[in-house]
N, C-alpha and C. Protein backbone atom coordinates (compact mmCIF):
# COMPACT_ATOMS: atom_id res chain seq x y z
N UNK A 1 -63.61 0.64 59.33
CA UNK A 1 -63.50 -0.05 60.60
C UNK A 1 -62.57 -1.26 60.46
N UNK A 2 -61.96 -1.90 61.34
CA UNK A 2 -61.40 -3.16 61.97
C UNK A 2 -61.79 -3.97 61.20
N UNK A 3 -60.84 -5.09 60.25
CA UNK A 3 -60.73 -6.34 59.14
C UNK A 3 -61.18 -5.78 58.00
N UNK A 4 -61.02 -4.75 57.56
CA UNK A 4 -60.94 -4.23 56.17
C UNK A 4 -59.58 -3.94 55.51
N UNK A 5 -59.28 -4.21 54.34
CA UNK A 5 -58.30 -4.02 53.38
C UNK A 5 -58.42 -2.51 53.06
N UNK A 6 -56.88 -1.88 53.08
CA UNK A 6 -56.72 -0.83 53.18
C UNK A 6 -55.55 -1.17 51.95
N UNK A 7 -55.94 -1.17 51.00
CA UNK A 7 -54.73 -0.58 49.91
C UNK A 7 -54.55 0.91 49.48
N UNK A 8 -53.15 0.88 48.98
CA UNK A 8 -53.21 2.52 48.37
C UNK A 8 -51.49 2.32 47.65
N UNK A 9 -51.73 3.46 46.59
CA UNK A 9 -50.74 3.34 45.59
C UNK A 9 -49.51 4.16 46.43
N UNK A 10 -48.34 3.22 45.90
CA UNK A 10 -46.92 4.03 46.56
C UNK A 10 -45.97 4.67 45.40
N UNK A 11 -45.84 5.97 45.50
CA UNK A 11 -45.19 6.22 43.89
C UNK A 11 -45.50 6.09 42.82
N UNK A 12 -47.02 5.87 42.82
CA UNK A 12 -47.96 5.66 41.40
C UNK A 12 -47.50 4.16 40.98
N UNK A 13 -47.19 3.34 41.47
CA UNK A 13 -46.22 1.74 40.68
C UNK A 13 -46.63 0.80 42.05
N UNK A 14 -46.43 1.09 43.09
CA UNK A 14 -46.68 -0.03 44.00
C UNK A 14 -48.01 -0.14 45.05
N UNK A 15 -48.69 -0.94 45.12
CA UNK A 15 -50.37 -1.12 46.09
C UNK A 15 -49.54 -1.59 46.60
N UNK A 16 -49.78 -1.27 48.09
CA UNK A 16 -49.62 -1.28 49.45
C UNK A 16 -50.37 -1.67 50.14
N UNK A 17 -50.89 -3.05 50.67
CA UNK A 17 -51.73 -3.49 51.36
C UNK A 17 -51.49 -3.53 52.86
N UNK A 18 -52.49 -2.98 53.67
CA UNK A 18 -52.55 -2.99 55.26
C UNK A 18 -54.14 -3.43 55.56
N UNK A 19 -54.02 -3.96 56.80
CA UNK A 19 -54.87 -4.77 57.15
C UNK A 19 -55.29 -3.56 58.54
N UNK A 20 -56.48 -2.86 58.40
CA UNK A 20 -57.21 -2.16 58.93
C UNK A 20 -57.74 -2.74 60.89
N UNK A 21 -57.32 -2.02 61.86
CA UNK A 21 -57.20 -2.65 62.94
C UNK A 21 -58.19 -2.27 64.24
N UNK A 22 -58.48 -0.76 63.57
CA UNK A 22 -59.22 -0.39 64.44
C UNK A 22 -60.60 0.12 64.12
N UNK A 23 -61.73 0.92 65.21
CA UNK A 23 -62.75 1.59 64.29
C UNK A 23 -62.67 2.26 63.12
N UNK A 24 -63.27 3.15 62.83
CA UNK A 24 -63.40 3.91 61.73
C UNK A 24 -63.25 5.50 62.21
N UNK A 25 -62.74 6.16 61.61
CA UNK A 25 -61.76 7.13 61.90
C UNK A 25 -60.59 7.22 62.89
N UNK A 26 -60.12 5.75 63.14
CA UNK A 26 -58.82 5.88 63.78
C UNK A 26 -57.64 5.11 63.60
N UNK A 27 -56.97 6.70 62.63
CA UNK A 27 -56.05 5.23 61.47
C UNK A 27 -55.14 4.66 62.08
N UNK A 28 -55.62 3.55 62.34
CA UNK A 28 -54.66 2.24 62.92
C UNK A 28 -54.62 1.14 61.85
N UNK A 29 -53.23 0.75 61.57
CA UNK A 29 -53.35 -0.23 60.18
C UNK A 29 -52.04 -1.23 60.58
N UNK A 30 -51.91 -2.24 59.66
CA UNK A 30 -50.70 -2.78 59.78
C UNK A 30 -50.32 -3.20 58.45
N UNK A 31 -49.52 -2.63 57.99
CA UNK A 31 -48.54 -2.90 56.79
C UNK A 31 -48.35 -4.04 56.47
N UNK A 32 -48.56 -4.82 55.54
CA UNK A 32 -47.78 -6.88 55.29
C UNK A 32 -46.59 -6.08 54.47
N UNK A 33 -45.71 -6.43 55.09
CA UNK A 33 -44.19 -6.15 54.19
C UNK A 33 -43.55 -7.48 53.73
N UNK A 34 -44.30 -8.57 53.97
CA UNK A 34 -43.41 -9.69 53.57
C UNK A 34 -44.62 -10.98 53.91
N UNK A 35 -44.57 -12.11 52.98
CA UNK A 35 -45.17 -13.15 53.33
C UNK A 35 -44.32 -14.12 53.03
N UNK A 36 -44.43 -15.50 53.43
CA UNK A 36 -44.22 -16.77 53.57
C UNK A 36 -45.50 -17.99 52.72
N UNK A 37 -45.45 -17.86 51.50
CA UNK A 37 -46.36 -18.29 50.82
C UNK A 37 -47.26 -20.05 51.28
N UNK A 38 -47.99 -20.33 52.13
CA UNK A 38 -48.44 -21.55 52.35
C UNK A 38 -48.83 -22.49 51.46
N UNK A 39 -49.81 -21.74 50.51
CA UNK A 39 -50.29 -22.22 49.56
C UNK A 39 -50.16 -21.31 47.86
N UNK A 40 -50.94 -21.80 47.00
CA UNK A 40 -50.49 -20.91 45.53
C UNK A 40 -49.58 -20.57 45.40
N UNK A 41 -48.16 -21.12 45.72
CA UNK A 41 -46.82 -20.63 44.99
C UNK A 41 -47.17 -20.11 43.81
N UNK A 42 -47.64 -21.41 42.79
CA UNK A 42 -47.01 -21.27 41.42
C UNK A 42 -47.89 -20.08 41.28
N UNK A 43 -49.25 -19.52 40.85
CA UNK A 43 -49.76 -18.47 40.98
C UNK A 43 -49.15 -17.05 41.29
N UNK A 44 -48.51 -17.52 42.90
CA UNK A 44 -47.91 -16.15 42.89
C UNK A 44 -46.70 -16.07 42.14
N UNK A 45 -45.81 -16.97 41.65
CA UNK A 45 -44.70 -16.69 41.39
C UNK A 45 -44.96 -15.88 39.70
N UNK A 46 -45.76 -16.86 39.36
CA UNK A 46 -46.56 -16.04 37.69
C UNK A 46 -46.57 -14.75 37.99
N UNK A 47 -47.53 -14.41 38.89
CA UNK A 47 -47.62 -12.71 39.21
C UNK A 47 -46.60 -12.06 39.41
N UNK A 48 -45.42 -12.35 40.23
CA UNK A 48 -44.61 -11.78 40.33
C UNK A 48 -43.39 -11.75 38.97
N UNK A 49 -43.68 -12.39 38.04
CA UNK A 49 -43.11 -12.94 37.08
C UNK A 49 -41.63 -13.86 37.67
N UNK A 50 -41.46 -14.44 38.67
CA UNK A 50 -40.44 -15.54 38.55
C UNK A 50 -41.03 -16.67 38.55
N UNK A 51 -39.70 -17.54 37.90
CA UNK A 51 -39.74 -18.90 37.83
C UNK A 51 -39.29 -19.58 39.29
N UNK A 52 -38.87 -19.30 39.76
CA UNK A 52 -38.41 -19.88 41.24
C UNK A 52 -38.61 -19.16 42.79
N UNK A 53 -39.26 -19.83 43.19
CA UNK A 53 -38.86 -19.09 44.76
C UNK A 53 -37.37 -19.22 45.39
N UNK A 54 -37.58 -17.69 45.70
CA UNK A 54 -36.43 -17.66 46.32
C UNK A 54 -36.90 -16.27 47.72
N UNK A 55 -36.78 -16.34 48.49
CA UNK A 55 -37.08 -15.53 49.52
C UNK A 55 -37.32 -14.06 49.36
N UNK A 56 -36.69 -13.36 48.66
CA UNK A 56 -37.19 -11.74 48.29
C UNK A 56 -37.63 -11.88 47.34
N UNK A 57 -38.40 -12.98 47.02
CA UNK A 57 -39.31 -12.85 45.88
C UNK A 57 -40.72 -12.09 46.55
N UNK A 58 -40.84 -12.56 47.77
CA UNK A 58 -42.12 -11.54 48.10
C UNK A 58 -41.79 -11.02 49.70
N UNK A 59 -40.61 -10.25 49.66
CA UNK A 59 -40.10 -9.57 50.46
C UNK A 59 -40.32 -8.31 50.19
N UNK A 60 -41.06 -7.21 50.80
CA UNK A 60 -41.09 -6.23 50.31
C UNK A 60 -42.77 -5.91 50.28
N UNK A 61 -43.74 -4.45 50.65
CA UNK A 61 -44.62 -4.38 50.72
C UNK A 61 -45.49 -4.71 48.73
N UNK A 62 -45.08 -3.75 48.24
CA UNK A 62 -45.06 -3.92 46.64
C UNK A 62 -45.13 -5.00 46.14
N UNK A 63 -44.43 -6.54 46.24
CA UNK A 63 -44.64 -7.17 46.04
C UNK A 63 -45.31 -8.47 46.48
N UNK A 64 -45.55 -8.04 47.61
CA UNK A 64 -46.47 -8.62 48.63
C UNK A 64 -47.68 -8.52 47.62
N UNK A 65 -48.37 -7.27 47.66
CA UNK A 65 -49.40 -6.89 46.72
C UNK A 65 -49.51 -7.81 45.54
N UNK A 66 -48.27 -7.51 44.55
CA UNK A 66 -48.40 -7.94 43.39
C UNK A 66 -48.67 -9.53 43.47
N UNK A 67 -48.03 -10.59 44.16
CA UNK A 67 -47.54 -12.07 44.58
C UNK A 67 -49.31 -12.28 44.54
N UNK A 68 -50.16 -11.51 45.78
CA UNK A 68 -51.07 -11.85 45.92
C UNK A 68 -52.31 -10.99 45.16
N UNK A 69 -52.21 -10.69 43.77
CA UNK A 69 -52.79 -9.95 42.96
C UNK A 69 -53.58 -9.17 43.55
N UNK A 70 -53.20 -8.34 45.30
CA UNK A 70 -54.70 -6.91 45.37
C UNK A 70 -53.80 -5.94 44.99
N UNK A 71 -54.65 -5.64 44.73
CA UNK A 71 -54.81 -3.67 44.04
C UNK A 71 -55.44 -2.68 44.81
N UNK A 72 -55.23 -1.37 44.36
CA UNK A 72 -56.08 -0.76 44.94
C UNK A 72 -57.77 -1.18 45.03
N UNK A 73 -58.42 -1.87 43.70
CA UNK A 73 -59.77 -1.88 44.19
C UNK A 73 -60.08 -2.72 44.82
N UNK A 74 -58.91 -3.50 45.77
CA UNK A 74 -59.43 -4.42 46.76
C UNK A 74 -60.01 -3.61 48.08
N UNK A 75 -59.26 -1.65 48.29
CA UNK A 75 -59.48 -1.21 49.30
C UNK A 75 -60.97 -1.08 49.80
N UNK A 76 -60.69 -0.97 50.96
CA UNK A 76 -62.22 -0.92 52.05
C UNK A 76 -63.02 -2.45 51.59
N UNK A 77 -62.05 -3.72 51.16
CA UNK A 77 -62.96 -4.80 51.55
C UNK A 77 -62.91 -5.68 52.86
N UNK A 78 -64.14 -6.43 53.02
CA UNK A 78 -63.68 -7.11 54.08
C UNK A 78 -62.69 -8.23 54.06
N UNK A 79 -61.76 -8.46 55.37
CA UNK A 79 -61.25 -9.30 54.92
C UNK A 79 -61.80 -10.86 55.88
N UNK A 80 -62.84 -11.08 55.62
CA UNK A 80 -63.63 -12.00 55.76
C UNK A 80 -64.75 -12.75 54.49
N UNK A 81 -64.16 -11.82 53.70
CA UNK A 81 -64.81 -12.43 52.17
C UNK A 81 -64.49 -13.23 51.40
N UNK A 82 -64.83 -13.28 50.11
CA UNK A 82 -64.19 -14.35 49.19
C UNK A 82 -62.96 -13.70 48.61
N UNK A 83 -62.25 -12.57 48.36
CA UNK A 83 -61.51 -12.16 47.35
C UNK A 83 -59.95 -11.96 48.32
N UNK A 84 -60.25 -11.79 49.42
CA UNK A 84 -58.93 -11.61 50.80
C UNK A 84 -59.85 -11.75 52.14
N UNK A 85 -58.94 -12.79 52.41
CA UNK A 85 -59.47 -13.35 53.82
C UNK A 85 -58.10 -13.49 55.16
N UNK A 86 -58.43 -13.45 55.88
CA UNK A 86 -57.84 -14.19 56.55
C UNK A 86 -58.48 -15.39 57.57
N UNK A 87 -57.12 -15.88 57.83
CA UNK A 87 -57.45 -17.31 58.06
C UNK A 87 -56.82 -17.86 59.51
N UNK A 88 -57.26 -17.97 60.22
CA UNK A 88 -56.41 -18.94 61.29
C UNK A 88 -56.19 -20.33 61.34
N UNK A 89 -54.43 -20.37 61.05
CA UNK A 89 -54.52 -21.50 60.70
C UNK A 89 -53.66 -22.11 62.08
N UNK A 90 -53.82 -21.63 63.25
CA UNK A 90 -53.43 -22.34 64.90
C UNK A 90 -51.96 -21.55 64.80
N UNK A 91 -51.21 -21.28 63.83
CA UNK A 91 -49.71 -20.90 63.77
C UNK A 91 -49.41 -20.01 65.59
N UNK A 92 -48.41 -20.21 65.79
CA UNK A 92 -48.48 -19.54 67.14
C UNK A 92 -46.87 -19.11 67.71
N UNK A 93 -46.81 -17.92 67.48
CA UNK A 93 -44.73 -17.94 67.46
C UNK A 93 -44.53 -17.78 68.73
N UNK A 94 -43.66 -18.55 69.27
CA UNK A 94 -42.98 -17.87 70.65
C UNK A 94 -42.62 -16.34 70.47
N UNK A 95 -43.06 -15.89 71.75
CA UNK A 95 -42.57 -14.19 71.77
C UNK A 95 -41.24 -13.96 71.56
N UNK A 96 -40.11 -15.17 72.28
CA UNK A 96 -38.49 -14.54 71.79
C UNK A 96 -38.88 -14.40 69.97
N UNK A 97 -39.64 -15.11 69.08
CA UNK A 97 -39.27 -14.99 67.38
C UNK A 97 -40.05 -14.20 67.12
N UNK A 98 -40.75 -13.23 68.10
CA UNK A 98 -40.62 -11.81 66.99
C UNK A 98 -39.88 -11.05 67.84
N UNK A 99 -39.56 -9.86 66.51
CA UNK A 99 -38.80 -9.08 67.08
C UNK A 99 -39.53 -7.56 66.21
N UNK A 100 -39.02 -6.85 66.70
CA UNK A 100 -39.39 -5.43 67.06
C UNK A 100 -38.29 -4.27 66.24
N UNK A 101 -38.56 -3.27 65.98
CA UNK A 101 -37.48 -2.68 65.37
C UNK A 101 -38.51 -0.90 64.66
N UNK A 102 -37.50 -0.13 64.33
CA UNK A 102 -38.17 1.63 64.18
C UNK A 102 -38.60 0.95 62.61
N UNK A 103 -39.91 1.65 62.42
CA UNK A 103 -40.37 1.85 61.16
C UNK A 103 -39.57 1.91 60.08
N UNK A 104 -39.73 1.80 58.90
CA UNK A 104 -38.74 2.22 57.41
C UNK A 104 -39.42 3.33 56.61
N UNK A 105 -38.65 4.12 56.35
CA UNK A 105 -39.40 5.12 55.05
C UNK A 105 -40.27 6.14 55.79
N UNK A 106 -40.17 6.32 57.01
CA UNK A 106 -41.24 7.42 57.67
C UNK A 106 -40.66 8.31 58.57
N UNK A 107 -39.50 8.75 57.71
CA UNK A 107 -38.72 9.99 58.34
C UNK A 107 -39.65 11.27 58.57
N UNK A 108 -40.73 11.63 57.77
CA UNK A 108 -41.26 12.70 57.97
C UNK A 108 -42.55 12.75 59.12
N UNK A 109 -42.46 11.22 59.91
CA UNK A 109 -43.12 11.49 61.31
C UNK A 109 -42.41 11.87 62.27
N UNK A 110 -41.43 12.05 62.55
CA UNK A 110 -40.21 12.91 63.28
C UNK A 110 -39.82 11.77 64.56
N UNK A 111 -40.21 12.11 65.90
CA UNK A 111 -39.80 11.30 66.79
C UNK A 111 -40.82 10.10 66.53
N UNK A 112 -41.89 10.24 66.14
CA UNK A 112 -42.69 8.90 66.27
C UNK A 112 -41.82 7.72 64.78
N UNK A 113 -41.24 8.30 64.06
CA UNK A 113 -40.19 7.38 63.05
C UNK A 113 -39.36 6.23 64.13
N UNK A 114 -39.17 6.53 65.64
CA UNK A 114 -38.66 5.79 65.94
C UNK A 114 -39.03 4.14 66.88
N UNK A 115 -40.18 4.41 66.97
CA UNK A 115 -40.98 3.89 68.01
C UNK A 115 -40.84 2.38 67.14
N UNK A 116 -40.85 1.91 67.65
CA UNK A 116 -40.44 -0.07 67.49
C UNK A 116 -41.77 -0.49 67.15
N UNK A 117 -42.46 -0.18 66.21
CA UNK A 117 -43.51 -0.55 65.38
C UNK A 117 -43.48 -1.44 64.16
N UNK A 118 -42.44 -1.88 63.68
CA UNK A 118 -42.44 -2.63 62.68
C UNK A 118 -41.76 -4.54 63.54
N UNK A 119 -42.59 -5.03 63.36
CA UNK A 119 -42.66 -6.19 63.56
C UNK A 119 -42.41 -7.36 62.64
N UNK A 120 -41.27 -8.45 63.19
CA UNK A 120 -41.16 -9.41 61.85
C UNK A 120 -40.48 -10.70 62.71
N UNK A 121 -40.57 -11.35 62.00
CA UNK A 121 -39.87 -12.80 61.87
C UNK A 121 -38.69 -13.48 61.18
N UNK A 122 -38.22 -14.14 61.08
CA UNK A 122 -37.56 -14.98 60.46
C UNK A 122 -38.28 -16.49 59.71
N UNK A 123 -37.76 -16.39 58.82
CA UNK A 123 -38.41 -17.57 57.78
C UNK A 123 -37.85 -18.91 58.60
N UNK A 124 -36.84 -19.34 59.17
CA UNK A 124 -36.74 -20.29 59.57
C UNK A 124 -37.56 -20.09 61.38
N UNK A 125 -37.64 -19.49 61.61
CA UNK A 125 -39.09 -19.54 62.78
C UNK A 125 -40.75 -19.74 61.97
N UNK A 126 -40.79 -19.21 61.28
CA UNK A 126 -41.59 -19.73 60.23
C UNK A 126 -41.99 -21.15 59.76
N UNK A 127 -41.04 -21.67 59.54
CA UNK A 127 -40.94 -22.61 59.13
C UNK A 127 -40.81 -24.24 60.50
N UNK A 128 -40.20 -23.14 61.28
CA UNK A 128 -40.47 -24.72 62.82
C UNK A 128 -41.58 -24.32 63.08
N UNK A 129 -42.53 -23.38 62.66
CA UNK A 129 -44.18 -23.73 63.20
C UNK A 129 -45.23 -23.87 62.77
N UNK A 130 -44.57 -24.11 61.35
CA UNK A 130 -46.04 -24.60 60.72
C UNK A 130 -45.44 -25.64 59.46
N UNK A 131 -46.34 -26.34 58.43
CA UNK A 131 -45.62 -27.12 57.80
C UNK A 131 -45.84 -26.14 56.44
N UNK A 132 -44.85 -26.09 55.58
CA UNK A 132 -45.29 -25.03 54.46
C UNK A 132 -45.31 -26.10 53.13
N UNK A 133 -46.62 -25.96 52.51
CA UNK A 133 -46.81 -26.92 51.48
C UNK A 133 -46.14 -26.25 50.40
N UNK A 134 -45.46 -25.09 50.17
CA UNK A 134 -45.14 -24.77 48.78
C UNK A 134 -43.39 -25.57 48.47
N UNK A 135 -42.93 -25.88 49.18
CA UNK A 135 -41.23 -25.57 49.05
C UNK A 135 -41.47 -27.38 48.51
């Protein structure tokens, strides 16, 4: 069901974390393909093994995962617990700063590959709306 962690391995090498949206048997999920680190830089950057942030350091679903050490046996937790949570922290984007665009990598859903389901931002919209303690 709805606020559970949905990981799963991509190519045997990458956990793929999605954040579970709807009941239970109706797979509705949402992919994190990218974060904006608020807090625990240095942590994540260890995990990811760099010494510096630099923006595609946790660009990318795979390393999203890795940055924020879940794995697969984080799947089916809540994410209202101690180990992955989420958090509201007031952040609030104007609708022009997101934008919309066809899925990646899901050629073999045919016409539904095109449907404007992947959702994102820009780091400098990011950044005029909240204050980011890592940089």
């Amino acid at each position: 069901c709805g606020g559970k962690a949905y990981v799963y391995l991509c190519y045997g090498l990458h956990h793929l974390f999605n954040i579970v949206t709807n009941e239970e048997d109706i797979p509705h999920a949402v992919l994190i393909r990218s974060i904006l680190p608020y807090d625990g830089l240095q942590i994540q950057l260890e995990r990811r093994k760099c010494k510096i942030w630099l923006y595609p350091v946790m660009q990318g679903p795979g390393k999203v995962s890795q940055a924020l050490g879940i794995t697969v046996q984080e799947n089916g937790q809540s994410l209202l617990g101690r180990r992955i949570w989420l958090e509201d922290m007031g952040i609030l984007l104007p609708k022009n700063a997101i934008y919309s665009s066809a899925r990646i990598g899901v050629d073999y859903a045919g016409d539904d590959a095109l449907l404007p389901y992947r959702f994102y931002t820009t780091e400098a919209n990011l950044k005029a709306c909240f204050p980011i303690k890592s940089f």
